[in-house]
PDB file of N, CA and C in Angstrom:
ATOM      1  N   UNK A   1     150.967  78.989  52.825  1.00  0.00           N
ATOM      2  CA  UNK A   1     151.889  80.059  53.115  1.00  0.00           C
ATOM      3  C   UNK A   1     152.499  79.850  54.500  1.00  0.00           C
ATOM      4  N   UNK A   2     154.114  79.796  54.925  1.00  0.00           N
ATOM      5  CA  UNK A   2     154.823  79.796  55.523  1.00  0.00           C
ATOM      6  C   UNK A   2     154.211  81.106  56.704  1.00  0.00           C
ATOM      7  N   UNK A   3     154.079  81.055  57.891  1.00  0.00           N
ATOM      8  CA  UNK A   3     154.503  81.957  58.740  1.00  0.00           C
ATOM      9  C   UNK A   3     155.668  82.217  59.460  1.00  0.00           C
ATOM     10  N   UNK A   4     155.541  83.242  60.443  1.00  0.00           N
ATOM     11  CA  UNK A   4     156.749  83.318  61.249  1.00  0.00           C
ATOM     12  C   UNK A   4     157.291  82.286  61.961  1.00  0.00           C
ATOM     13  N   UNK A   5     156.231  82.054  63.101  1.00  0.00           N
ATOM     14  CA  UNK A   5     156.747  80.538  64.274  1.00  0.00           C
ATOM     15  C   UNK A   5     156.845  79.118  62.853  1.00  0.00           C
ATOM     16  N   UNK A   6     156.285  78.975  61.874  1.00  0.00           N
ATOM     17  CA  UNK A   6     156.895  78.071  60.997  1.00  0.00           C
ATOM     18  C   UNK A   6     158.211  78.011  60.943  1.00  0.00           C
ATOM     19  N   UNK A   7     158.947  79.368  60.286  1.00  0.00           N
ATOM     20  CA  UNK A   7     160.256  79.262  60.228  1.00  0.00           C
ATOM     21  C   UNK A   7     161.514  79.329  61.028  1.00  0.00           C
ATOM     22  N   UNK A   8     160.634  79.028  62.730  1.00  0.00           N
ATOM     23  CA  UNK A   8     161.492  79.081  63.645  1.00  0.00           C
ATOM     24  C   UNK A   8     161.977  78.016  64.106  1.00  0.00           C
ATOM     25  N   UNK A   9     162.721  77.250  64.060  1.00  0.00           N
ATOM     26  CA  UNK A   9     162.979  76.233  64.251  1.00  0.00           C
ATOM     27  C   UNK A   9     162.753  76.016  65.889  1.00  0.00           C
ATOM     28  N   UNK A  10     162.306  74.226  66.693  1.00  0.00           N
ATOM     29  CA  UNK A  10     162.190  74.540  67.792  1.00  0.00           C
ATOM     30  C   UNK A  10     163.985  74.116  68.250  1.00  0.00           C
ATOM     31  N   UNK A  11     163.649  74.555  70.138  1.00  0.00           N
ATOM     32  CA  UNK A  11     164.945  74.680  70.752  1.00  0.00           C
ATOM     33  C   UNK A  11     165.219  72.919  71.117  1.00  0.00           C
ATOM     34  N   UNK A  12     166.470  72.528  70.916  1.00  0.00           N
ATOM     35  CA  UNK A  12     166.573  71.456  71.421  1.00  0.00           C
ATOM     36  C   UNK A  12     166.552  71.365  72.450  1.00  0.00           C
ATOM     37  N   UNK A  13     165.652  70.066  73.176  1.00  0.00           N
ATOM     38  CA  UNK A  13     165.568  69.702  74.505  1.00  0.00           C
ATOM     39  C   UNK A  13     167.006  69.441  75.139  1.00  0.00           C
ATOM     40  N   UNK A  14     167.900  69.557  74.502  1.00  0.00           N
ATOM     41  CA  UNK A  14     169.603  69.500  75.291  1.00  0.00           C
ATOM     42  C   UNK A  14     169.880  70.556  75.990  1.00  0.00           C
ATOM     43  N   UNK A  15     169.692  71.913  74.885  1.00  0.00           N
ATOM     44  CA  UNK A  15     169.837  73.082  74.865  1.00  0.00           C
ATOM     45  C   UNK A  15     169.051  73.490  76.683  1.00  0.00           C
ATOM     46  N   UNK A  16     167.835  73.346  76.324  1.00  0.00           N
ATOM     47  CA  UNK A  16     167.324  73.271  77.522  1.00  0.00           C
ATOM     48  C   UNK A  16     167.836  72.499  78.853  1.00  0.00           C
ATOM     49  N   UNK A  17     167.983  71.599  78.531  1.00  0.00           N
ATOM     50  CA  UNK A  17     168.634  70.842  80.103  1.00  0.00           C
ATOM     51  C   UNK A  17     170.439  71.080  80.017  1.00  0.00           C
ATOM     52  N   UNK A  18     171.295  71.667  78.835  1.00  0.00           N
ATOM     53  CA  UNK A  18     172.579  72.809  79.368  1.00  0.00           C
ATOM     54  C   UNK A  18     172.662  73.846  79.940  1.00  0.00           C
ATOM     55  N   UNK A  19     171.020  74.450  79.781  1.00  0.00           N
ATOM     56  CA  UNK A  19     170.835  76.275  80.555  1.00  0.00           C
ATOM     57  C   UNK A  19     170.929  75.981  82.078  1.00  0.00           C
ATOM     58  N   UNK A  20     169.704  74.771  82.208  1.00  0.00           N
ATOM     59  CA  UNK A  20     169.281  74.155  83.317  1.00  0.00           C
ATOM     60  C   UNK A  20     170.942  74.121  83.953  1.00  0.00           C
ATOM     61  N   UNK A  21     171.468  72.821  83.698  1.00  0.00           N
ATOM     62  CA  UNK A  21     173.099  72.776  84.057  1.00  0.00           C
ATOM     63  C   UNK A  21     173.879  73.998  84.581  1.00  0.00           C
ATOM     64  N   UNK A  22     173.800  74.682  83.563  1.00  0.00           N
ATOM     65  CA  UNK A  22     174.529  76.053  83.711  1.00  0.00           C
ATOM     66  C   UNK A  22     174.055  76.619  85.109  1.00  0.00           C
ATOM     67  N   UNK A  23     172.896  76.791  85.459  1.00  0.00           N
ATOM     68  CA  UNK A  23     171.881  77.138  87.036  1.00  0.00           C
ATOM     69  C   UNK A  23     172.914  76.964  87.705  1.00  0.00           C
ATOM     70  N   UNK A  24     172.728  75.231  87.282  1.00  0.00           N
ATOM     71  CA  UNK A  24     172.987  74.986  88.575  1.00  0.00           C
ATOM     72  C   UNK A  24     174.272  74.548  89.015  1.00  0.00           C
ATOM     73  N   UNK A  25     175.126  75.045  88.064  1.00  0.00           N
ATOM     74  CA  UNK A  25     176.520  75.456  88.357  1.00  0.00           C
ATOM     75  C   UNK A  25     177.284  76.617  88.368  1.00  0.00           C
ATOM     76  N   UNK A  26     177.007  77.592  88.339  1.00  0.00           N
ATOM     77  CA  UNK A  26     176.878  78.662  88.687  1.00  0.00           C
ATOM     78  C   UNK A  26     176.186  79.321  89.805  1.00  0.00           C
ATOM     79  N   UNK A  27     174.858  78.951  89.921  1.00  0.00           N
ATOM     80  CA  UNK A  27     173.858  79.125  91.025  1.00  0.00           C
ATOM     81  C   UNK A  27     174.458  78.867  91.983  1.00  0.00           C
ATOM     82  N   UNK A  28     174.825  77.776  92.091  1.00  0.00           N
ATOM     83  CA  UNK A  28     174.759  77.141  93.080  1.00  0.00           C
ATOM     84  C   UNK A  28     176.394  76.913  94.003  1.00  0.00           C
ATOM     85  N   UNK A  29     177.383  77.963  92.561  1.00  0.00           N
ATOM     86  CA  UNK A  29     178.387  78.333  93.187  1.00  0.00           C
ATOM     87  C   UNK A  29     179.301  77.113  93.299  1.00  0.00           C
ATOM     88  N   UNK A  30     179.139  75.983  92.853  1.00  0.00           N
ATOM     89  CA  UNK A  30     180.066  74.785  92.894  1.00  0.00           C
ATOM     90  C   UNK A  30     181.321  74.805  92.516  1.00  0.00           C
ATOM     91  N   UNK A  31     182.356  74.246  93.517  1.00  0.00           N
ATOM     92  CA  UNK A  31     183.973  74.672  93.152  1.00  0.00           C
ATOM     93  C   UNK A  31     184.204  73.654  92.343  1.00  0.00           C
ATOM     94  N   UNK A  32     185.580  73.425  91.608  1.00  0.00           N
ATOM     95  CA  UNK A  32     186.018  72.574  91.207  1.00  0.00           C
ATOM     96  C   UNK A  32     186.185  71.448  91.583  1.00  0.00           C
ATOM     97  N   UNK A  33     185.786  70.207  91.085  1.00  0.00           N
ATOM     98  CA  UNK A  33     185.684  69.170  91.317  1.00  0.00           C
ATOM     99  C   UNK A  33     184.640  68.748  92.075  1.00  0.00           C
ATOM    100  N   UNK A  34     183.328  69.463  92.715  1.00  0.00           N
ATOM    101  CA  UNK A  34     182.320  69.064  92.839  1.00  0.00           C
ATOM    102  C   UNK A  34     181.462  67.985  91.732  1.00  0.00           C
ATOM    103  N   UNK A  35     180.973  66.805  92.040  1.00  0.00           N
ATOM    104  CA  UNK A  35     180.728  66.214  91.383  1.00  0.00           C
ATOM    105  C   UNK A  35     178.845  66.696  90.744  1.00  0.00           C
ATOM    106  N   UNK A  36     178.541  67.010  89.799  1.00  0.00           N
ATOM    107  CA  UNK A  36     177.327  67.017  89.475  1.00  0.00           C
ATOM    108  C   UNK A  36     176.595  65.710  89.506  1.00  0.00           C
ATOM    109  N   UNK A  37     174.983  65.943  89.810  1.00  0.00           N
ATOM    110  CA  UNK A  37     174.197  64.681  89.905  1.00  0.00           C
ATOM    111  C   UNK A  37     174.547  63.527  88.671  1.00  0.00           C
ATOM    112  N   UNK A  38     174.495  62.366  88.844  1.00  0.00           N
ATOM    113  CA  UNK A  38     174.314  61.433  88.113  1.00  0.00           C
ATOM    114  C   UNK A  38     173.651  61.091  86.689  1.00  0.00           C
ATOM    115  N   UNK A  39     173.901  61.003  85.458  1.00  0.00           N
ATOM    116  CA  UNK A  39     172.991  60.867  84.568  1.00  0.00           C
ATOM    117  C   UNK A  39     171.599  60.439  84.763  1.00  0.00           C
ATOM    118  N   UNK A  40     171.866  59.421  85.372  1.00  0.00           N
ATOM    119  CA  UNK A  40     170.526  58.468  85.925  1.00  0.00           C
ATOM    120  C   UNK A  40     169.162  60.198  86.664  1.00  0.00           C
ATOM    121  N   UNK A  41     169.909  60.582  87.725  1.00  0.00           N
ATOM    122  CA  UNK A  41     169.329  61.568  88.785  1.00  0.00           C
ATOM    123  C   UNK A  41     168.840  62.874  87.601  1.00  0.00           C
ATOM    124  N   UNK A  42     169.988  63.191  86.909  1.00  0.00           N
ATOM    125  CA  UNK A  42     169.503  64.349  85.781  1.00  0.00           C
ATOM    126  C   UNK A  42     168.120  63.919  84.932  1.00  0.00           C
ATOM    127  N   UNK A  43     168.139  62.546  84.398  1.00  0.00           N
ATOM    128  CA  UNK A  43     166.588  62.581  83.395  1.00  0.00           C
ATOM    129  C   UNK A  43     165.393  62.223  84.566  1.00  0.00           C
ATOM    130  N   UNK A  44     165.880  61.604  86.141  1.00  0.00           N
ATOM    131  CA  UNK A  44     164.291  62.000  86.834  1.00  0.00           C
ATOM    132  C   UNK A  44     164.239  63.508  86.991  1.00  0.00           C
ATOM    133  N   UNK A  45     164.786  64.110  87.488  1.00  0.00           N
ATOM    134  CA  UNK A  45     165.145  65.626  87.639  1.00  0.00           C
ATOM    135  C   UNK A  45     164.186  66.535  86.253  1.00  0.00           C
ATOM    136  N   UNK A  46     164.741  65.966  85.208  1.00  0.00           N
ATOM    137  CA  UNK A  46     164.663  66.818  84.073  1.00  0.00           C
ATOM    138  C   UNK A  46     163.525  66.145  83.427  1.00  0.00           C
ATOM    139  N   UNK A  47     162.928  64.828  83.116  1.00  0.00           N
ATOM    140  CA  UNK A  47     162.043  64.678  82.481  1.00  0.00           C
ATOM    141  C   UNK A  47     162.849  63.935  81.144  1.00  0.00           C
ATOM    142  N   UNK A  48     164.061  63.822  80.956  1.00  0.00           N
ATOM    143  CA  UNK A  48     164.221  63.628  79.682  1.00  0.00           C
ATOM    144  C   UNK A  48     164.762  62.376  79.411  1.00  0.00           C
ATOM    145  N   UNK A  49     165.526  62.486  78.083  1.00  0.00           N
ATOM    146  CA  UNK A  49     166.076  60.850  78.248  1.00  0.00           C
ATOM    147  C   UNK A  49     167.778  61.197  77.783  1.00  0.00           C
ATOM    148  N   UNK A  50     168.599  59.589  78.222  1.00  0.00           N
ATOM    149  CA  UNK A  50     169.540  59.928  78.666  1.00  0.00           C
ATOM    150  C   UNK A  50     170.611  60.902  77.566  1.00  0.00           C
ATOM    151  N   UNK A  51     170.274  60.879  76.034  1.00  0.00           N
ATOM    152  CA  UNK A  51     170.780  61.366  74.598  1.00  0.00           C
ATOM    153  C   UNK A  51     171.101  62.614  75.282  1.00  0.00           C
ATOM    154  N   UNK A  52     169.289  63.351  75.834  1.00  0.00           N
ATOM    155  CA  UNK A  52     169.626  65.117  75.856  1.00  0.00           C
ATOM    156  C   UNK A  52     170.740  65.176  76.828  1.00  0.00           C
ATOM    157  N   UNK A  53     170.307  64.330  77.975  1.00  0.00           N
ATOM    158  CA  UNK A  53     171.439  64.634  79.122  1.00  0.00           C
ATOM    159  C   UNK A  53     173.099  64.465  78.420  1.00  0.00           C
ATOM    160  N   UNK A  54     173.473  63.301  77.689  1.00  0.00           N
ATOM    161  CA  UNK A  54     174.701  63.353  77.120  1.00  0.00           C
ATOM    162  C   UNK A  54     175.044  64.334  76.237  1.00  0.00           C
ATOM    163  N   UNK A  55     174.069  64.758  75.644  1.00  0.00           N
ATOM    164  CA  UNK A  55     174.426  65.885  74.708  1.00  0.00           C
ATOM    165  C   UNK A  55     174.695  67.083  75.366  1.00  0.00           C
ATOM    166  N   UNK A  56     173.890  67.397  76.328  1.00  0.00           N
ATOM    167  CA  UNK A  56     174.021  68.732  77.288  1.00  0.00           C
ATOM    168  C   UNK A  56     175.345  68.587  78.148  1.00  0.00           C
ATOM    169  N   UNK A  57     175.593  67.099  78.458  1.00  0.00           N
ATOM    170  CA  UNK A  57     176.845  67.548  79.077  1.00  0.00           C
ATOM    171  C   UNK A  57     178.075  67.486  77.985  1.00  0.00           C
ATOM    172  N   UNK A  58     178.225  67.244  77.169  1.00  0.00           N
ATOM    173  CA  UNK A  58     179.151  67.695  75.973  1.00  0.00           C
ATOM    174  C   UNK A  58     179.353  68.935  75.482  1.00  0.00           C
ATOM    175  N   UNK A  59     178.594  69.382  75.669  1.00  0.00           N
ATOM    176  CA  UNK A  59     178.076  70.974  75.156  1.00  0.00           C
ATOM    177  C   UNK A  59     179.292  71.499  76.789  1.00  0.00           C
ATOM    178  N   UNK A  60     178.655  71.364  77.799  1.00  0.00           N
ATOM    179  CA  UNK A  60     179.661  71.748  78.873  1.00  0.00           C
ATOM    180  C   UNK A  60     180.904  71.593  79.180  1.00  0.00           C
ATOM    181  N   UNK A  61     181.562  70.376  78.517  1.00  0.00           N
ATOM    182  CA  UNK A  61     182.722  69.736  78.693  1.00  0.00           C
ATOM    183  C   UNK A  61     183.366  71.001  77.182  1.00  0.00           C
ATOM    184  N   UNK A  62     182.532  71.107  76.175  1.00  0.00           N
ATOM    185  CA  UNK A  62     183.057  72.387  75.281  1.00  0.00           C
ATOM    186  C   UNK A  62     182.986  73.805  75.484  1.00  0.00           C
ATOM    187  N   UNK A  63     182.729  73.959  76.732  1.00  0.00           N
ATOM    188  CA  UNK A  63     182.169  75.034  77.478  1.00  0.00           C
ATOM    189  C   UNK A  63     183.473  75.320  78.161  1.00  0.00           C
ATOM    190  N   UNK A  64     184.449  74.206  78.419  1.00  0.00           N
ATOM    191  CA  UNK A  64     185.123  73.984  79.393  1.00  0.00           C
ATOM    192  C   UNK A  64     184.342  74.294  81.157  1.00  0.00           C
ATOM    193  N   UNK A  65     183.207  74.084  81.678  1.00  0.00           N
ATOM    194  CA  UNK A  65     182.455  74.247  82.739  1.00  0.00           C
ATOM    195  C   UNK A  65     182.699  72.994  82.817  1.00  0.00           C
ATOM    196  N   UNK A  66     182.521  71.809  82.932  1.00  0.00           N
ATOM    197  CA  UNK A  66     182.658  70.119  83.423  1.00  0.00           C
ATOM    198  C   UNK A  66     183.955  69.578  82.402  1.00  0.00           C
ATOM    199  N   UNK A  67     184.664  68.648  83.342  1.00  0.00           N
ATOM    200  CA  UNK A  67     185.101  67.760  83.251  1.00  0.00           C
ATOM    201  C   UNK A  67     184.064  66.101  83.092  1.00  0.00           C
ATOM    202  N   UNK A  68     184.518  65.625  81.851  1.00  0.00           N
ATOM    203  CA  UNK A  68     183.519  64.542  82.051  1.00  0.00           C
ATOM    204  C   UNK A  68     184.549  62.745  82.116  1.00  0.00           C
ATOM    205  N   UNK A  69     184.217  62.323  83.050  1.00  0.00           N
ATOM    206  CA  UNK A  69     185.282  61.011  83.522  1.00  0.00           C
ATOM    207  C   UNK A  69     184.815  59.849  83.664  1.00  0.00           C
ATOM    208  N   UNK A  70     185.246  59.166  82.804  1.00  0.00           N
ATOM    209  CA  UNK A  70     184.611  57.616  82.373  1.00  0.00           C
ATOM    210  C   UNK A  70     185.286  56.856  83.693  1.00  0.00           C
TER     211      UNK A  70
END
């Protein structure tokens, strides 16, 4: 038999390091065109690997909050 936390699906670790993002752009009050840390600097920072970080910043660039520039 199925329980509750069964049918909860978990949160993606992106999800988590976009809230994170969000902090710390907002928090931290950053104007336009401030550059955010480095992919590289975000997964020591965050623990993760580089997918969540690209995914989280996509999620922002659809957020319209970042510009993202190859």
């Amino acid at each position: 038999m199925m329980t509750i936390p069964d049918l909860i699906s978990p949160r993606k670790i992106s999800h988590d390091v976009r809230d994170r993002l969000i902090e710390l752009i907002q928090g931290d009050g950053m104007t336009p065109g401030t550059p955010i840390p480095s992919e590289r600097e975000l997964m020591a920072k965050y623990g993760v690997g580089r997918p969540a970080i690209r995914e989280a910043m996509q999620q922002l660039q659809l957020m319209g909050l970042i510009t993202i520039r190859h």
